[in-house]
N, C-alpha and C. Protein backbone atom coordinates (compact mmCIF):
# COMPACT_ATOMS: atom_id res chain seq x y z
N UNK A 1 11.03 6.86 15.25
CA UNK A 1 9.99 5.97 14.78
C UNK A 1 9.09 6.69 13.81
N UNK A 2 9.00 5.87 12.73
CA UNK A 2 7.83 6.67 11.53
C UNK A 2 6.74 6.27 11.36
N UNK A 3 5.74 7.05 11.57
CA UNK A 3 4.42 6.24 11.48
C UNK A 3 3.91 5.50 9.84
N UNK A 4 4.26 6.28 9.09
CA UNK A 4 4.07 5.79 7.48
C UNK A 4 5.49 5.23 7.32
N UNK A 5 5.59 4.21 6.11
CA UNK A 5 6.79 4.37 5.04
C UNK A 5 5.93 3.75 3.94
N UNK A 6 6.32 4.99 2.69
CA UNK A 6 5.37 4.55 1.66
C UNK A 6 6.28 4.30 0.63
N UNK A 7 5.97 3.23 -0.63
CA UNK A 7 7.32 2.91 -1.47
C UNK A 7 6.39 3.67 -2.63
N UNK A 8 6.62 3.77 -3.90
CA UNK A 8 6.11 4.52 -5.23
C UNK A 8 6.55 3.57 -5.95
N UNK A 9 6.09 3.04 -6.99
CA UNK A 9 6.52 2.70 -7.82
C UNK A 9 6.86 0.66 -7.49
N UNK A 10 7.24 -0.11 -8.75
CA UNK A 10 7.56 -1.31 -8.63
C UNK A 10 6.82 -2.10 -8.27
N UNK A 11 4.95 -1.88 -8.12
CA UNK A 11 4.31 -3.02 -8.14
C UNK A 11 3.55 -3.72 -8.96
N UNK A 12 3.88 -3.58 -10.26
CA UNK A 12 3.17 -4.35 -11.73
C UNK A 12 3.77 -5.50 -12.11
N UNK A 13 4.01 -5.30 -13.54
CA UNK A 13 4.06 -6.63 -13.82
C UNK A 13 5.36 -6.60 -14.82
N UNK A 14 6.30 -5.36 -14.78
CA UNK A 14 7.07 -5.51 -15.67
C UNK A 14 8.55 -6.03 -14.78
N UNK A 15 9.82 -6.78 -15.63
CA UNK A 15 10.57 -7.55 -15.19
C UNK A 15 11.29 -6.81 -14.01
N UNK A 16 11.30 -5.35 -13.85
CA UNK A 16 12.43 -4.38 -12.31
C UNK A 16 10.96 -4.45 -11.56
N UNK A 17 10.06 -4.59 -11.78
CA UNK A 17 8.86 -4.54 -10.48
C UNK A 17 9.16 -5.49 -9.44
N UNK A 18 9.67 -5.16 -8.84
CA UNK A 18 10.45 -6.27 -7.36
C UNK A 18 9.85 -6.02 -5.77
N UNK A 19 9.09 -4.36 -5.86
CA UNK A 19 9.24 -3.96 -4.86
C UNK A 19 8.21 -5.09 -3.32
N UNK A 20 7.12 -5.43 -4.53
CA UNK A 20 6.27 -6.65 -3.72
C UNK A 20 6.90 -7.34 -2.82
N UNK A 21 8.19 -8.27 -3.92
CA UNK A 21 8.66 -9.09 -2.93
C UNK A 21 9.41 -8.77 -2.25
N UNK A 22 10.07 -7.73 -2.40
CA UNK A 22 10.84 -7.27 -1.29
C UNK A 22 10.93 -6.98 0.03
N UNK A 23 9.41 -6.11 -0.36
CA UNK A 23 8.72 -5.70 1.05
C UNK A 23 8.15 -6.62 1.89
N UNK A 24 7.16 -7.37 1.60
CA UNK A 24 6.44 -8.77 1.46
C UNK A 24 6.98 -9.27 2.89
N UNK A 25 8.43 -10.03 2.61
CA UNK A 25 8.64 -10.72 4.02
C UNK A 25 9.24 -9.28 5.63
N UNK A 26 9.63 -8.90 4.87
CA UNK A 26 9.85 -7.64 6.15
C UNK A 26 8.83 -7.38 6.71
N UNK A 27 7.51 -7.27 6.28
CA UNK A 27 6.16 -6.95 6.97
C UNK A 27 5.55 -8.50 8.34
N UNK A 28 5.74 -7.53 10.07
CA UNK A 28 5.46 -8.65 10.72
C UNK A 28 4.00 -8.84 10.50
N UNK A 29 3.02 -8.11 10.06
CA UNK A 29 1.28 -8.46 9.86
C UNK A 29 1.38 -7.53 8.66
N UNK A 30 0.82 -8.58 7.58
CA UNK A 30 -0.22 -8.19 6.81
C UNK A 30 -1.31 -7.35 6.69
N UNK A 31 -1.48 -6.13 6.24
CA UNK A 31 -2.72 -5.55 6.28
C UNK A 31 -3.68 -6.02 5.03
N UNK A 32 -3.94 -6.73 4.13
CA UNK A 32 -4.55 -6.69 3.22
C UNK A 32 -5.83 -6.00 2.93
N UNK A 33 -6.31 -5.48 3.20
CA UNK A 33 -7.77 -4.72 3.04
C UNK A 33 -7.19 -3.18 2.65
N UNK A 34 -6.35 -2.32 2.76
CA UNK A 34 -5.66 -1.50 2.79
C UNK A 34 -5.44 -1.41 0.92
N UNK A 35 -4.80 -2.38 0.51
CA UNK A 35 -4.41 -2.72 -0.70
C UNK A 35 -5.77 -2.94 -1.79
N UNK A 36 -6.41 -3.76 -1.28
CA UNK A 36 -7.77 -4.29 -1.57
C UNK A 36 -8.47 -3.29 -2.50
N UNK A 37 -8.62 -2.34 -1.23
CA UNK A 37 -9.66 -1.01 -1.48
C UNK A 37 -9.02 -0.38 -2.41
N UNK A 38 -7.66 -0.03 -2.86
CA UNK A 38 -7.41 0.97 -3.77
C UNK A 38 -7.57 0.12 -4.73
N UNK A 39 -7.36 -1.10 -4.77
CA UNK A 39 -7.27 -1.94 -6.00
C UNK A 39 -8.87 -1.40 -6.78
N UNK A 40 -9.23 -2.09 -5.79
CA UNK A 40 -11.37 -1.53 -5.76
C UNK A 40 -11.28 -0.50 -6.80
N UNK A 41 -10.95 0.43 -6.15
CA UNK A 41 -11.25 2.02 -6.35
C UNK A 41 -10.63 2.27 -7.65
N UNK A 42 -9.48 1.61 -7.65
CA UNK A 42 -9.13 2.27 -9.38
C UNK A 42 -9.69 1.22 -10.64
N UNK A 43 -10.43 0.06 -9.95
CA UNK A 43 -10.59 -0.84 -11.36
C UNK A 43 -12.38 0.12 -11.01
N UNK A 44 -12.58 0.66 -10.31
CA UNK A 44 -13.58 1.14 -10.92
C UNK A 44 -13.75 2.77 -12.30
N UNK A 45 -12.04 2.70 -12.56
CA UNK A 45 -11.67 3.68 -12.91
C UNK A 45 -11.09 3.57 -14.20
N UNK A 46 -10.55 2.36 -14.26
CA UNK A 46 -9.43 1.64 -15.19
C UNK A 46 -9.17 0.33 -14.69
N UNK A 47 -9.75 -0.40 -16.15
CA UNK A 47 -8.84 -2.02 -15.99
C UNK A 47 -7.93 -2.15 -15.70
N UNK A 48 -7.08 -1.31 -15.84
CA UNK A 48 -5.63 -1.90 -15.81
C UNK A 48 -5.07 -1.85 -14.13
N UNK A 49 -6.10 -1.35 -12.98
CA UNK A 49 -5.45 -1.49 -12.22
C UNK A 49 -5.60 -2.84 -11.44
N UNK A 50 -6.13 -3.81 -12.14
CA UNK A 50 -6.09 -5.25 -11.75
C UNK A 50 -4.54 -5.79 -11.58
N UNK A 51 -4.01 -5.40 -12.16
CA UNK A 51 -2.27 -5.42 -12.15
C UNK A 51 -1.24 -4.98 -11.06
N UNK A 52 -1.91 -4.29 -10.43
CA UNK A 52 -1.29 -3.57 -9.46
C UNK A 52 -0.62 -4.86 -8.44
N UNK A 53 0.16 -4.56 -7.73
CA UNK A 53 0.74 -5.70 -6.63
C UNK A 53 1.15 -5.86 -5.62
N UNK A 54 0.49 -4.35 -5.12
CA UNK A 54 1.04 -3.23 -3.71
C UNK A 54 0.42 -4.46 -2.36
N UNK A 55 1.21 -3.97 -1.92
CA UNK A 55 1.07 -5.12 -0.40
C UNK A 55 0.73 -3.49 0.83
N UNK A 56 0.20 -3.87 1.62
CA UNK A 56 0.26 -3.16 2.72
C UNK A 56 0.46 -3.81 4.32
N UNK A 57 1.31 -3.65 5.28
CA UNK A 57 1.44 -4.19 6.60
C UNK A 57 1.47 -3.76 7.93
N UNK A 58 2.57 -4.27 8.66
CA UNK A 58 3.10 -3.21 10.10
C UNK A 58 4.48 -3.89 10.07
N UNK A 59 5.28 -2.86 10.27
CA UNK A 59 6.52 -3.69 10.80
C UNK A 59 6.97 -2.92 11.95
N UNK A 60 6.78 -3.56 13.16
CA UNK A 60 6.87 -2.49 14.71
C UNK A 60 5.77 -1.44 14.68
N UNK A 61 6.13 -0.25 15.01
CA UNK A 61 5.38 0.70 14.88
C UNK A 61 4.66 1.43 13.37
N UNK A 62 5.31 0.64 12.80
CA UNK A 62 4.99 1.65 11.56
C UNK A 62 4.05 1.07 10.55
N UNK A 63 3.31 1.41 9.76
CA UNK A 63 2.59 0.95 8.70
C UNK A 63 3.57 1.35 7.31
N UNK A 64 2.92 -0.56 6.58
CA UNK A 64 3.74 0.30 5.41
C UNK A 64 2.87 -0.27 3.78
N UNK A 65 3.33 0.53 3.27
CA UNK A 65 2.55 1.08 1.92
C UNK A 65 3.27 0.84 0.82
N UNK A 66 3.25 -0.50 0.13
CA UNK A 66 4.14 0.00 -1.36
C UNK A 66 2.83 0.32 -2.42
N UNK A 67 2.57 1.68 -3.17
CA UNK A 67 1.67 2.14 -3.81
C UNK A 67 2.72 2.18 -5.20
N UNK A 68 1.59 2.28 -6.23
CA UNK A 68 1.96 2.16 -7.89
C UNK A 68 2.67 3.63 -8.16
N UNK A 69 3.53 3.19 -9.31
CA UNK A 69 4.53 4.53 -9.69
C UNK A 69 3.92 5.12 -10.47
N UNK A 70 2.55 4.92 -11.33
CA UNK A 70 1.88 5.64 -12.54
C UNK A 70 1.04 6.40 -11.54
N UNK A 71 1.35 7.81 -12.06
CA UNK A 71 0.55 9.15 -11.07
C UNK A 71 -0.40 9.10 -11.02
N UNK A 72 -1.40 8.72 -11.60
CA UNK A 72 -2.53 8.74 -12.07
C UNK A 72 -3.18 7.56 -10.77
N UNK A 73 -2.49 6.45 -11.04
CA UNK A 73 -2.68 4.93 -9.76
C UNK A 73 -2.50 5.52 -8.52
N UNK A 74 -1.46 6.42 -8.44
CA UNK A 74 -0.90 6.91 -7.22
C UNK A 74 -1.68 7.38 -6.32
N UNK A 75 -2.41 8.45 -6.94
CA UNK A 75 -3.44 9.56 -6.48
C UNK A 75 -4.37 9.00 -6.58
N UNK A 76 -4.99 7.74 -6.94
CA UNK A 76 -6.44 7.46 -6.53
C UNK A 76 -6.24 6.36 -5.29
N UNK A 77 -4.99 5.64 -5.72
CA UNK A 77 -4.53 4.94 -4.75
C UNK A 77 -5.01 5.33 -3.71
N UNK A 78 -3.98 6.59 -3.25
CA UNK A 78 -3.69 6.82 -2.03
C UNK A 78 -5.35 8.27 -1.65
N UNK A 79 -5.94 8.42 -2.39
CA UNK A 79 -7.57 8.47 -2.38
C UNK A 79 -8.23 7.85 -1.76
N UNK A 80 -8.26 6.43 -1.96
CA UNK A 80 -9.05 5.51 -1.35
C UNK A 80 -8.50 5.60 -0.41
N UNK A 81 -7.52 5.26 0.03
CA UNK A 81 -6.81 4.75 1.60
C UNK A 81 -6.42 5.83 2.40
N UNK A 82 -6.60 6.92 2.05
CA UNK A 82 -6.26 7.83 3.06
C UNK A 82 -6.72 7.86 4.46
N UNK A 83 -7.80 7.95 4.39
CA UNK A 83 -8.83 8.10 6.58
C UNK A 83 -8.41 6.90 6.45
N UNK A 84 -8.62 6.18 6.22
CA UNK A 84 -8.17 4.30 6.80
C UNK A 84 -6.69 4.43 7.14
N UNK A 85 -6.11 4.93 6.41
CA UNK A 85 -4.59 4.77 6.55
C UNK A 85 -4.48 5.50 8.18
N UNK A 86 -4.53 6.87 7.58
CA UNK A 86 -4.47 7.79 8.81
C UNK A 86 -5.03 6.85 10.40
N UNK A 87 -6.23 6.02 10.39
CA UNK A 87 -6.90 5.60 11.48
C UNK A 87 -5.62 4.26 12.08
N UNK A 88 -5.65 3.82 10.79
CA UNK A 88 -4.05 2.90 10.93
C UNK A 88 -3.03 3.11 11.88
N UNK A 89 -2.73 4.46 11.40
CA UNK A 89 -1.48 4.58 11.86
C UNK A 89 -1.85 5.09 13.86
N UNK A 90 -2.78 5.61 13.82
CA UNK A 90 -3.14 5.98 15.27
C UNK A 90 -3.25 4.45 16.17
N UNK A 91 -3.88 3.73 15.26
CA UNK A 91 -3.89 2.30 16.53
C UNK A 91 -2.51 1.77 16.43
N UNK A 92 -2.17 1.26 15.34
CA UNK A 92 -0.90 1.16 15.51
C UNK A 92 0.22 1.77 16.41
N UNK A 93 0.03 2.89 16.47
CA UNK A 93 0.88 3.96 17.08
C UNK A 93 0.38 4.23 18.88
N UNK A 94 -0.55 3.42 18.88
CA UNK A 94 -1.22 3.73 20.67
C UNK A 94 -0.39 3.30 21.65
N UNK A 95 -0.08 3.65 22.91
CA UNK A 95 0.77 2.71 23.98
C UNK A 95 -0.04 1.46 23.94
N UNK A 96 1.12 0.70 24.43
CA UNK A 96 0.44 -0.69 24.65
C UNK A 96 0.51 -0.85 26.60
């Protein structure tokens, strides 16, 4: 069992960016706030990350993450969401 699975890349707006929908229905809950915040965090950085199209969820145990393939998106991305993520994955991950 993995507590993360993170995808890179494929969430804009050009015609191979698929990874959204891909992931999208495999996720049993939605995390949206996860996504939200990096969105936040980089349009306070750059317009262009209004574009972005990263989904975040749970599927079983695991949380999952499709984050942007431009390094630059990547690393602030995953900036913002890091302690949240990390706190994520511990409830997620608790006995039931």
């Amino acid at each position: 069992r993995c507590g993360l699975i993170a995808t890179v890349g494929g969430t804009g707006l050009s015609f191979d960016d698929c990874v959204t929908e891909s992931v999208a229905p495999l996720l049993d809950r939605t995390i949206p706030g996860i996504m939200e915040a990096a969105r936040h965090f980089g349009q306070q950085r750059t317009p262009l990350a209004l574009i972005s199209r990263g989904v975040a969820g749970q599927i079983d145990g695991s949380l999952v993450l499709t984050l942007p393939g431009n390094r630059q998106g990547l690393l602030e991305s995953w900036s913002a969401v890091a302690v949240g993520v990390l706190h994520a994955i511990g409830v997620i991950r608790r006995p039931r």
